[in-house]
PDB file of N, CA and C in Angstrom:
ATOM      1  N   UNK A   1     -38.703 -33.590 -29.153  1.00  0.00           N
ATOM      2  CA  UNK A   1     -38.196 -32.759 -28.089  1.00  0.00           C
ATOM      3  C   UNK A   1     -38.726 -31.340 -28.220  1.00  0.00           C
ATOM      4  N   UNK A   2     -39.069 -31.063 -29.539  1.00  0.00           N
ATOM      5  CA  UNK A   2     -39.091 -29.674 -29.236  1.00  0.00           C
ATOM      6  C   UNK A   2     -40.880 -29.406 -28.959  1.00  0.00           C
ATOM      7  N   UNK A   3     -41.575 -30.222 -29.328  1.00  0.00           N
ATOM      8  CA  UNK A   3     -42.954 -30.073 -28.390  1.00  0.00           C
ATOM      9  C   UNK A   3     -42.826 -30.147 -26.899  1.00  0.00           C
ATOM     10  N   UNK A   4     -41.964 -30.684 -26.383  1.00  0.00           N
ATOM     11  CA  UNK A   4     -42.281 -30.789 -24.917  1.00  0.00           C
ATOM     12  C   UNK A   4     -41.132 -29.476 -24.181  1.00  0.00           C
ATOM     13  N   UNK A   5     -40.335 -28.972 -25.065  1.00  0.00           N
ATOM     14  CA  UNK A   5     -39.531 -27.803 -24.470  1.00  0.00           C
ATOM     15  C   UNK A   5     -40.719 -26.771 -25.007  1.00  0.00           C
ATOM     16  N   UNK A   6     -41.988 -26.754 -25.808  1.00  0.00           N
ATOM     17  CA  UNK A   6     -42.504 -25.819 -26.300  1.00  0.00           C
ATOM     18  C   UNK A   6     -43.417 -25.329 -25.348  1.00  0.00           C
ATOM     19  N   UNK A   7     -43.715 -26.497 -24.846  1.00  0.00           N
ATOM     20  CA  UNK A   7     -45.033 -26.761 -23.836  1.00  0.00           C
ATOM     21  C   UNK A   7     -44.131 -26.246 -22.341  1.00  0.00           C
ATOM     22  N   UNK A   8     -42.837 -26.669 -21.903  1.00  0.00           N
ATOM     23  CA  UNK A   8     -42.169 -26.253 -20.981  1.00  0.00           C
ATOM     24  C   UNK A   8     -42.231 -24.869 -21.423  1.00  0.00           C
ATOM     25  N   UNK A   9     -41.703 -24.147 -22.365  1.00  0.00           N
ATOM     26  CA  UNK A   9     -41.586 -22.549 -22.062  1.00  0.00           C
ATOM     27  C   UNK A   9     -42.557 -21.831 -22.130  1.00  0.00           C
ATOM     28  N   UNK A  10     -43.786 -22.622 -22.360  1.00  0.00           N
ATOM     29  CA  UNK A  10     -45.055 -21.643 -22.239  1.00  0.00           C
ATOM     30  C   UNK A  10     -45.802 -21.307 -20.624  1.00  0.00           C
ATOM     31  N   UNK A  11     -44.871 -22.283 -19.928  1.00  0.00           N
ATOM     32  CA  UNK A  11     -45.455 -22.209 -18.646  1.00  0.00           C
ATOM     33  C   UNK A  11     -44.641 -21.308 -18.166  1.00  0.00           C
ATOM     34  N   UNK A  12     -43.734 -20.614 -18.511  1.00  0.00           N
ATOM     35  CA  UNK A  12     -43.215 -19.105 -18.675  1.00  0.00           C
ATOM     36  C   UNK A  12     -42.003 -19.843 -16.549  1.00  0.00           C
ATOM     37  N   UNK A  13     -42.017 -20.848 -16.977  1.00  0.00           N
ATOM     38  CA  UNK A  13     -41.008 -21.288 -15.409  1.00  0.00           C
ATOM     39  C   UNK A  13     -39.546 -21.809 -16.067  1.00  0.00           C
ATOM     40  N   UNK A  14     -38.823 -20.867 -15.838  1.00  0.00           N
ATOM     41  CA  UNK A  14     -37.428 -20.964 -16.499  1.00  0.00           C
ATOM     42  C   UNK A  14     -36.924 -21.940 -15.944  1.00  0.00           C
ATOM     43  N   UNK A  15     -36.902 -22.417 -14.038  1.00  0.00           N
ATOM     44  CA  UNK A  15     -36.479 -23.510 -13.349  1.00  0.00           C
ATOM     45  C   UNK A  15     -36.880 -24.641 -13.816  1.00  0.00           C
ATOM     46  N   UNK A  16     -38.433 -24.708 -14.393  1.00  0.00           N
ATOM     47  CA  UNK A  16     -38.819 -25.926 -14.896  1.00  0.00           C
ATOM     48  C   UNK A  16     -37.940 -26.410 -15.924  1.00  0.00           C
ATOM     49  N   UNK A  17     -37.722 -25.609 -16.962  1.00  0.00           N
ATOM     50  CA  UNK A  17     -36.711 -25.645 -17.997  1.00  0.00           C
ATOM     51  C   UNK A  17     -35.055 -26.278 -18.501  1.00  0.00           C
ATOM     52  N   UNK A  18     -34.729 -25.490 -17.043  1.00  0.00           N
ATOM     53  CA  UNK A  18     -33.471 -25.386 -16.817  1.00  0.00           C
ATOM     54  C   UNK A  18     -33.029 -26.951 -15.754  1.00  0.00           C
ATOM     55  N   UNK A  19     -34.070 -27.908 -15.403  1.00  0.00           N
ATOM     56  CA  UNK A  19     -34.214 -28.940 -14.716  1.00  0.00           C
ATOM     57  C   UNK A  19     -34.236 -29.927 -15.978  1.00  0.00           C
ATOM     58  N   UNK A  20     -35.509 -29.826 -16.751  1.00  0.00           N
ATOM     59  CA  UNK A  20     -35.763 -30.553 -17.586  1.00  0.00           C
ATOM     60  C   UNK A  20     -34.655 -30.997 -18.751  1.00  0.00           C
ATOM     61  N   UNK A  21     -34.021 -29.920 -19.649  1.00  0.00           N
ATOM     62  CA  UNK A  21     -32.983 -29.969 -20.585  1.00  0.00           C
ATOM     63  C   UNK A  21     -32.126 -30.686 -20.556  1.00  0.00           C
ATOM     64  N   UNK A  22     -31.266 -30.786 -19.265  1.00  0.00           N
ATOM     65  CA  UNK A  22     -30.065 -31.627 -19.059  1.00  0.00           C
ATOM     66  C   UNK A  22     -30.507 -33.695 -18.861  1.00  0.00           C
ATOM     67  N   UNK A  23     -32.099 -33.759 -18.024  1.00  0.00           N
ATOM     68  CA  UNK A  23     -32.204 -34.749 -18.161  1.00  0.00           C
ATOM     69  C   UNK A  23     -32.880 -35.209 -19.779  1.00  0.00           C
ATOM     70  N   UNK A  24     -33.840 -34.413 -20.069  1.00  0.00           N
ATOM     71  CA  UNK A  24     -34.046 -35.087 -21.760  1.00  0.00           C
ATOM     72  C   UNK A  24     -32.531 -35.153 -22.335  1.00  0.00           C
ATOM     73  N   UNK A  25     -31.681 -34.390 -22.326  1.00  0.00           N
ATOM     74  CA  UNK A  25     -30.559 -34.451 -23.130  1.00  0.00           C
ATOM     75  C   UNK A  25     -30.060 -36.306 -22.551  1.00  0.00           C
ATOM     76  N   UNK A  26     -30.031 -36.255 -21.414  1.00  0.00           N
ATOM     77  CA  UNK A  26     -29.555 -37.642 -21.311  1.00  0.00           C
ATOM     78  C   UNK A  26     -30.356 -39.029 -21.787  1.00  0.00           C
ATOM     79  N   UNK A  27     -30.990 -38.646 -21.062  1.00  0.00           N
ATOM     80  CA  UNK A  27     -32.373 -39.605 -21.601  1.00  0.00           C
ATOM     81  C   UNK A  27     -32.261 -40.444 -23.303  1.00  0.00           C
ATOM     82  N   UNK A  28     -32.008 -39.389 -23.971  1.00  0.00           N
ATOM     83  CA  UNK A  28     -32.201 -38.789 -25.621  1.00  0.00           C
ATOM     84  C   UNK A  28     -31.309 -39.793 -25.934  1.00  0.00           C
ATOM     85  N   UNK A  29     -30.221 -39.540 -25.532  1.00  0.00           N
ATOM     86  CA  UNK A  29     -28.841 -40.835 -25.678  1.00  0.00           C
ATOM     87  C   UNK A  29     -29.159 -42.127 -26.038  1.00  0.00           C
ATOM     88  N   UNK A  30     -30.194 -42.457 -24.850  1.00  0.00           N
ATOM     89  CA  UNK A  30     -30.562 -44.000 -24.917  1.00  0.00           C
ATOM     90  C   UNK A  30     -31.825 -44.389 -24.997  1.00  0.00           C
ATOM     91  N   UNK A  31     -32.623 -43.369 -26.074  1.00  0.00           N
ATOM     92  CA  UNK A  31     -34.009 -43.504 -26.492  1.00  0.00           C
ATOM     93  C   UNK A  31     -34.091 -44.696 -27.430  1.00  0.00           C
ATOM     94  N   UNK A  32     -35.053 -45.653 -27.836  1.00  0.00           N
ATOM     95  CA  UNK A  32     -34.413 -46.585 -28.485  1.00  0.00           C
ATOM     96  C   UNK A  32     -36.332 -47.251 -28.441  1.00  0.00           C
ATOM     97  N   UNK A  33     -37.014 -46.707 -27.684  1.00  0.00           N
ATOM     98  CA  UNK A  33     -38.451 -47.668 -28.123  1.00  0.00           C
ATOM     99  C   UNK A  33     -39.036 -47.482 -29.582  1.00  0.00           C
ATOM    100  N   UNK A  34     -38.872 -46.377 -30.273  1.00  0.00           N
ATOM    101  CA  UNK A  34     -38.975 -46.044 -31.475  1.00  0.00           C
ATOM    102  C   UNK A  34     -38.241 -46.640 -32.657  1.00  0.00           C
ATOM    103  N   UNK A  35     -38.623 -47.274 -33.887  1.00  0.00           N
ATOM    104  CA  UNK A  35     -37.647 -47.846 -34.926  1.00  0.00           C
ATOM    105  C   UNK A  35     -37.051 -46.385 -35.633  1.00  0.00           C
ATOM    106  N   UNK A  36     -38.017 -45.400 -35.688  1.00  0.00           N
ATOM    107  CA  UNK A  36     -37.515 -44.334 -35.936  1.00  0.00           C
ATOM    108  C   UNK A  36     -38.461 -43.313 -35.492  1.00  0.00           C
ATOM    109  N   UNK A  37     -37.840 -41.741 -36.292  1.00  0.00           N
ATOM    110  CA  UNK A  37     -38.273 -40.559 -35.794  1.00  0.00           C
ATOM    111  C   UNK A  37     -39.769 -40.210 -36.010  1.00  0.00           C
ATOM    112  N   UNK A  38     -39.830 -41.057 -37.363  1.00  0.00           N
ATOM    113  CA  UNK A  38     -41.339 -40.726 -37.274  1.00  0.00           C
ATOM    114  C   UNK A  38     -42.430 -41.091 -36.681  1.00  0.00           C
ATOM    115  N   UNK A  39     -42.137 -42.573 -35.974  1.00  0.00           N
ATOM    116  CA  UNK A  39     -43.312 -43.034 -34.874  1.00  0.00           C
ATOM    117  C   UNK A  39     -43.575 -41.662 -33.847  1.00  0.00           C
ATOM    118  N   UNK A  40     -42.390 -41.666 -33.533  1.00  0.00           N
ATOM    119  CA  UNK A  40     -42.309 -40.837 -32.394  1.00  0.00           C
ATOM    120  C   UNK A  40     -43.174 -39.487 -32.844  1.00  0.00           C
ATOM    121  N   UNK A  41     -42.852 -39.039 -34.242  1.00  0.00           N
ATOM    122  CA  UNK A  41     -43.641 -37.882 -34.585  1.00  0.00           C
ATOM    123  C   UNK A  41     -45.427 -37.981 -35.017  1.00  0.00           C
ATOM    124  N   UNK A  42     -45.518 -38.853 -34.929  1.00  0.00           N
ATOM    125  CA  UNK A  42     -46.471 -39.581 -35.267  1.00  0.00           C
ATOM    126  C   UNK A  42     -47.811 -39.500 -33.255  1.00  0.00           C
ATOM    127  N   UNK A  43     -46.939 -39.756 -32.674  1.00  0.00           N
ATOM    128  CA  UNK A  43     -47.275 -39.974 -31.562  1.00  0.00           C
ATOM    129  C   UNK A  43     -47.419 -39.026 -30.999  1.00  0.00           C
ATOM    130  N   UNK A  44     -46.656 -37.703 -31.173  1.00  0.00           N
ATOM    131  CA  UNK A  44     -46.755 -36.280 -30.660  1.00  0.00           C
ATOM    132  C   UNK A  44     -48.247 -35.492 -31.436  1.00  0.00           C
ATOM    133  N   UNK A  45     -48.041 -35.736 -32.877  1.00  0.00           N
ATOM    134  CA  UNK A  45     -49.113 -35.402 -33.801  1.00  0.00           C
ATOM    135  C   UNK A  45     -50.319 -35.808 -32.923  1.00  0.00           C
ATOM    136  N   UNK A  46     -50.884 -36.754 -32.533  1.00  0.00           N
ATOM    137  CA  UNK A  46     -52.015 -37.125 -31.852  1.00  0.00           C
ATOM    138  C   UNK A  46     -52.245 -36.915 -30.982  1.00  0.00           C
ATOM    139  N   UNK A  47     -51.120 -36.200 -30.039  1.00  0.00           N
ATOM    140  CA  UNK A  47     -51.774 -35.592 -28.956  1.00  0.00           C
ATOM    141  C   UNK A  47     -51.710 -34.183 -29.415  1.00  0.00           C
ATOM    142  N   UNK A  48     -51.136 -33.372 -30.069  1.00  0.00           N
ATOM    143  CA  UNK A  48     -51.525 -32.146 -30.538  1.00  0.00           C
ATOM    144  C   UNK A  48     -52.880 -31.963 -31.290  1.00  0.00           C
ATOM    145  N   UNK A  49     -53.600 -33.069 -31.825  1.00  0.00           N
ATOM    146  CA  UNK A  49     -54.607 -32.817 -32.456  1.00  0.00           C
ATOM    147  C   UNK A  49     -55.574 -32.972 -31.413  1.00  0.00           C
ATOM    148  N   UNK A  50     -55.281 -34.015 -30.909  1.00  0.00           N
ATOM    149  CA  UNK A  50     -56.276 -33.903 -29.620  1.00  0.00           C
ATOM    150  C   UNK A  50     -56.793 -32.866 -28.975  1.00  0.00           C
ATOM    151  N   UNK A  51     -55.560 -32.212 -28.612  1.00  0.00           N
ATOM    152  CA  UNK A  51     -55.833 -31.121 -27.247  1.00  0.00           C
ATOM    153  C   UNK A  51     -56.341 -29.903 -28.330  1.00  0.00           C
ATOM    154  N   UNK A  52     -56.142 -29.495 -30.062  1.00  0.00           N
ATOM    155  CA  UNK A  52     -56.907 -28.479 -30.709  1.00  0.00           C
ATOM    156  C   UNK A  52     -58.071 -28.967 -30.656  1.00  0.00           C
ATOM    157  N   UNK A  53     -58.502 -30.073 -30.998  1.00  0.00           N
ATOM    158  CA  UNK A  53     -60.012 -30.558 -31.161  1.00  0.00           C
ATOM    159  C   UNK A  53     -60.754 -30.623 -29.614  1.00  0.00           C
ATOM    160  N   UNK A  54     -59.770 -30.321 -28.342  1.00  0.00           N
ATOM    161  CA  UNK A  54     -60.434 -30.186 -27.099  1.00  0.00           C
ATOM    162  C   UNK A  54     -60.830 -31.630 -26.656  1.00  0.00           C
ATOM    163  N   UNK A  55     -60.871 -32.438 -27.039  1.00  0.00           N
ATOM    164  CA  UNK A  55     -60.524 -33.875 -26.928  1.00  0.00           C
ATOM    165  C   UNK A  55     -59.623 -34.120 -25.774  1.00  0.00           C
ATOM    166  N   UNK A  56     -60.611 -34.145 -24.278  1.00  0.00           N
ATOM    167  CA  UNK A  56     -59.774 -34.846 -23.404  1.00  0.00           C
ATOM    168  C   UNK A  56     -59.319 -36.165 -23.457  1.00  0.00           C
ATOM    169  N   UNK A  57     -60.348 -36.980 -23.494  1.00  0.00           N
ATOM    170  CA  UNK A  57     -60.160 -38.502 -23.466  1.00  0.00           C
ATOM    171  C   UNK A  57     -59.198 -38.874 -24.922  1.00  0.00           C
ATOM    172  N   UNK A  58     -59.466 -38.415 -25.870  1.00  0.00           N
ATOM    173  CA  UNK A  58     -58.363 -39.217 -26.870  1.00  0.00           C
ATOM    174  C   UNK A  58     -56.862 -38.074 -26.251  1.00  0.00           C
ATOM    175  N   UNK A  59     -56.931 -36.912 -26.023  1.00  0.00           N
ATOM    176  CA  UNK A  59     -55.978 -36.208 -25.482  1.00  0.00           C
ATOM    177  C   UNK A  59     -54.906 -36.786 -24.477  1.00  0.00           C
ATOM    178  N   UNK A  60     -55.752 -37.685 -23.650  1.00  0.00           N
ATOM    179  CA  UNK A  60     -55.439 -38.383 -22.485  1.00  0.00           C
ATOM    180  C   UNK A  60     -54.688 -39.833 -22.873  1.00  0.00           C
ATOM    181  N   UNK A  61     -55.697 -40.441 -23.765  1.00  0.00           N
ATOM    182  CA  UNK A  61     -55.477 -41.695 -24.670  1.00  0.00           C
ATOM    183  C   UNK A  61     -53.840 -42.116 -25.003  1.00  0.00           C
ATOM    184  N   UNK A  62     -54.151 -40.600 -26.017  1.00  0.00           N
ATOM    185  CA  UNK A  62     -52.441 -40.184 -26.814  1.00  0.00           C
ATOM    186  C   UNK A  62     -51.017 -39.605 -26.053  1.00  0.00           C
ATOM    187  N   UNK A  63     -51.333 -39.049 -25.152  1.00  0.00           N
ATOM    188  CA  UNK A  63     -50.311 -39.157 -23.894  1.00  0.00           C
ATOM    189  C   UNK A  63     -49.988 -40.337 -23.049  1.00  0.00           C
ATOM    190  N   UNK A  64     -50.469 -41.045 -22.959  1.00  0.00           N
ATOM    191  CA  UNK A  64     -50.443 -42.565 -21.825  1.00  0.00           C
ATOM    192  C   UNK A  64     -49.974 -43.446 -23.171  1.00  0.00           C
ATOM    193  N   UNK A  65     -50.336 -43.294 -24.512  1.00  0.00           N
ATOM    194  CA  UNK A  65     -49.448 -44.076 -25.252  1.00  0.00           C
ATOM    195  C   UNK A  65     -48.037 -43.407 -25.466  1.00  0.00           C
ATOM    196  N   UNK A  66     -48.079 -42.241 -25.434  1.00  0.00           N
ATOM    197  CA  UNK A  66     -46.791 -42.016 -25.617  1.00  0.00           C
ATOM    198  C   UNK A  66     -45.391 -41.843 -24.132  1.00  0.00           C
ATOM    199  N   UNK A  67     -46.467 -42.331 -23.224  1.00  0.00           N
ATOM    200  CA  UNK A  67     -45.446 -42.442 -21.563  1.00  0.00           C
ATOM    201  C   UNK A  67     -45.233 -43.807 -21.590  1.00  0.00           C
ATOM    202  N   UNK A  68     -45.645 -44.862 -22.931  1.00  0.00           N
ATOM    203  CA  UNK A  68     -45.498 -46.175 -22.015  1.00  0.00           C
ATOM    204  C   UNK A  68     -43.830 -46.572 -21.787  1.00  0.00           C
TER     205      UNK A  68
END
């Protein structure tokens, strides 16, 4: 969560923010594709390395695995 509120407040749109929070908070409740926290961290890691290394396509790759 806190990469994607990081990435929300850099776009400096408080409405975006203030939309987003209440539904991840719900969402969050009944997250459950993960056995645990670290896949999930695992999955964020690869698209952060991506987008430093400028890596669209694995950038792209590692986001569409992590929307499935």
């Amino acid at each position: 969560m806190a990469l994607h509120r990081y990435i929300l407040e850099a776009t400096g749109n408080a409405d975006l923010l203030a939309i987003w929070l209440p539904i991840v908070s719900r969402m969050f409740l009944h997250y459950s594709r993960h056995r645990n926290m670290m896949e999930s961290y695992q999955e964020h890691a690869a698209i952060v390395e991506a987008i430093r290394r400028k890596d669209r396509k694995a950038a792209i790759e590692a986001l569409t695995a992590n929307i499935q």
